[in-house]
Protein backbone atom coordinates (compact mmCIF):
# COMPACT_ATOMS: atom_id res chain seq x y z
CA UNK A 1 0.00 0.00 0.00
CA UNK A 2 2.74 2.34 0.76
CA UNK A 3 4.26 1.81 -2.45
CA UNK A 4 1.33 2.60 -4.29
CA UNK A 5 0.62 5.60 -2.32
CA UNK A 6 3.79 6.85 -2.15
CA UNK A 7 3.69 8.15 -5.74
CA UNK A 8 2.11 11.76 -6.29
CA UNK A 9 -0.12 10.71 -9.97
CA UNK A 10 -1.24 7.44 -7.89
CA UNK A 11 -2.70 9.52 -5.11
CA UNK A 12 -4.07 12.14 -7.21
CA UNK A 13 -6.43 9.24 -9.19
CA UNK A 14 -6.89 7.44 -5.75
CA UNK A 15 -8.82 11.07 -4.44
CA UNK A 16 -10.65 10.87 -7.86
CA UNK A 17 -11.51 7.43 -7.57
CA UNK A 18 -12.95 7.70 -4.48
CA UNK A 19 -14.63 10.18 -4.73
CA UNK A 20 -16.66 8.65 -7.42
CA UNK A 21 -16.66 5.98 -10.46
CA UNK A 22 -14.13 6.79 -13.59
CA UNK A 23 -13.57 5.46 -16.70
CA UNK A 24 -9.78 4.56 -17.05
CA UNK A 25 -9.51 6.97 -20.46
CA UNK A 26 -11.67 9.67 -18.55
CA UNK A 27 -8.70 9.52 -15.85
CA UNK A 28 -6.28 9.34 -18.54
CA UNK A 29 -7.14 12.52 -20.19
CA UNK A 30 -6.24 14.58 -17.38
CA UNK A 31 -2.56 13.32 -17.42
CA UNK A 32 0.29 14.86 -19.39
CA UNK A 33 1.32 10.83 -20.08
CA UNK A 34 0.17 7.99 -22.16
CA UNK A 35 -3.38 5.99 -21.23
CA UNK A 36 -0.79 3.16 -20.85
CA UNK A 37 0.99 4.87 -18.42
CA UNK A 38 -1.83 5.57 -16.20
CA UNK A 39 -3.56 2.22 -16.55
CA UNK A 40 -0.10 0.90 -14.68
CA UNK A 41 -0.99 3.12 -12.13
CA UNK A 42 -4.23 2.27 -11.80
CA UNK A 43 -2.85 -1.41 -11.85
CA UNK A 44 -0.50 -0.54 -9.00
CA UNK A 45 -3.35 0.70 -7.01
CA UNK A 46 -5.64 -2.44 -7.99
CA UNK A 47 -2.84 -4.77 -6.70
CA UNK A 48 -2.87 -2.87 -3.82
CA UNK A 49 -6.70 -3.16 -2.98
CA UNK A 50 -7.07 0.67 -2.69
CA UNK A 51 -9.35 0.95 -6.23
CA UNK A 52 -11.52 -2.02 -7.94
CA UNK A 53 -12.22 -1.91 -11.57
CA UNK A 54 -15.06 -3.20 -13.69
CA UNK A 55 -16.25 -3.90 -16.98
CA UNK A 56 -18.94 -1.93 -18.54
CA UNK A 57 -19.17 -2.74 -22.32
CA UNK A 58 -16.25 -1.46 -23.70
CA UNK A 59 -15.27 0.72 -20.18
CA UNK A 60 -13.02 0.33 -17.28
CA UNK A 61 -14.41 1.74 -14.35
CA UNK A 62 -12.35 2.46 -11.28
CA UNK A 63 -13.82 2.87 -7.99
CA UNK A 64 -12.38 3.52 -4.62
CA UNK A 65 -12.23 1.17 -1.92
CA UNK A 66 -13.21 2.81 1.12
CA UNK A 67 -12.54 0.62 3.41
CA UNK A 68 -9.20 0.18 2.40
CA UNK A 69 -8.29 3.74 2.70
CA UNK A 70 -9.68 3.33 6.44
CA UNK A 71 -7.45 0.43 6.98
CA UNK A 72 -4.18 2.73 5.77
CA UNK A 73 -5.38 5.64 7.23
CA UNK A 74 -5.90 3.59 11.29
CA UNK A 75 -2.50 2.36 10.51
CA UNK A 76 -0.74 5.09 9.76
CA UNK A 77 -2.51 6.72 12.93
CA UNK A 78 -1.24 3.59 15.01
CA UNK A 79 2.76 4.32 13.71
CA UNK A 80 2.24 7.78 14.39
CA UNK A 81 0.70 7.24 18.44
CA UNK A 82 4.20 4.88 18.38
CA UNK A 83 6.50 7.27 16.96
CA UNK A 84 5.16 10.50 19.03
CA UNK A 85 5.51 7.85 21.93
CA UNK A 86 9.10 7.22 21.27
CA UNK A 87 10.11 10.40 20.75
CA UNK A 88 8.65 11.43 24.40
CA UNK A 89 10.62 9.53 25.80
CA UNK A 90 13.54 10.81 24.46
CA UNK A 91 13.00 14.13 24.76
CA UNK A 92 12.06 12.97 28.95
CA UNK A 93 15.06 11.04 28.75
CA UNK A 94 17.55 14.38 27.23
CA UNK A 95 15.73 16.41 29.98
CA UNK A 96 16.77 13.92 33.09
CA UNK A 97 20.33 13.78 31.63
């Protein structure tokens, strides 16, 4: 999941996506890159299970996953509790020392 977020056009579809159903060319068009290159992004955030796509006569549609984004989104909040954690206790320990 990082992966696929981590890159800035991946993210930018992802909002789209989720915010409502897109035709893979629709999303294309607002790209300065080939349809190719962003149906490898939307493959990279497929594999991920962040989007779902489905056949609609000749159409790809992409669609958000919700859930998915919730499940990233309570991790990331878990790492951060850790981190901010950690780093407490650091800056208690620096302060004792």
């Amino acid at each position: 999941m990082f992966h696929a977020l981590a890159d800035r056009t991946r993210r930018d579809i992802l909002r789209r996506v989720l915010a409502g159903e897109h035709s893979v060319s629709a999303l294309a068009e607002s790209y300065d890159m080939s349809f190719a290159a962003v149906q490898k992004h939307v493959a990279v955030l497929e594999r991920a299970g962040l989007l779902t796509k489905r056949r609609s006569g000749r159409q790809q549609l992409a669609s958000g996953d919700v859930e998915a984004v919730r499940s990233v989104s309570s991790m990331l909040d878990e790492l951060e509790h850790i981190w901010r954690g950690r780093i407490d206790r650091i800056d208690t320990f620096l302060e004792e020392h």
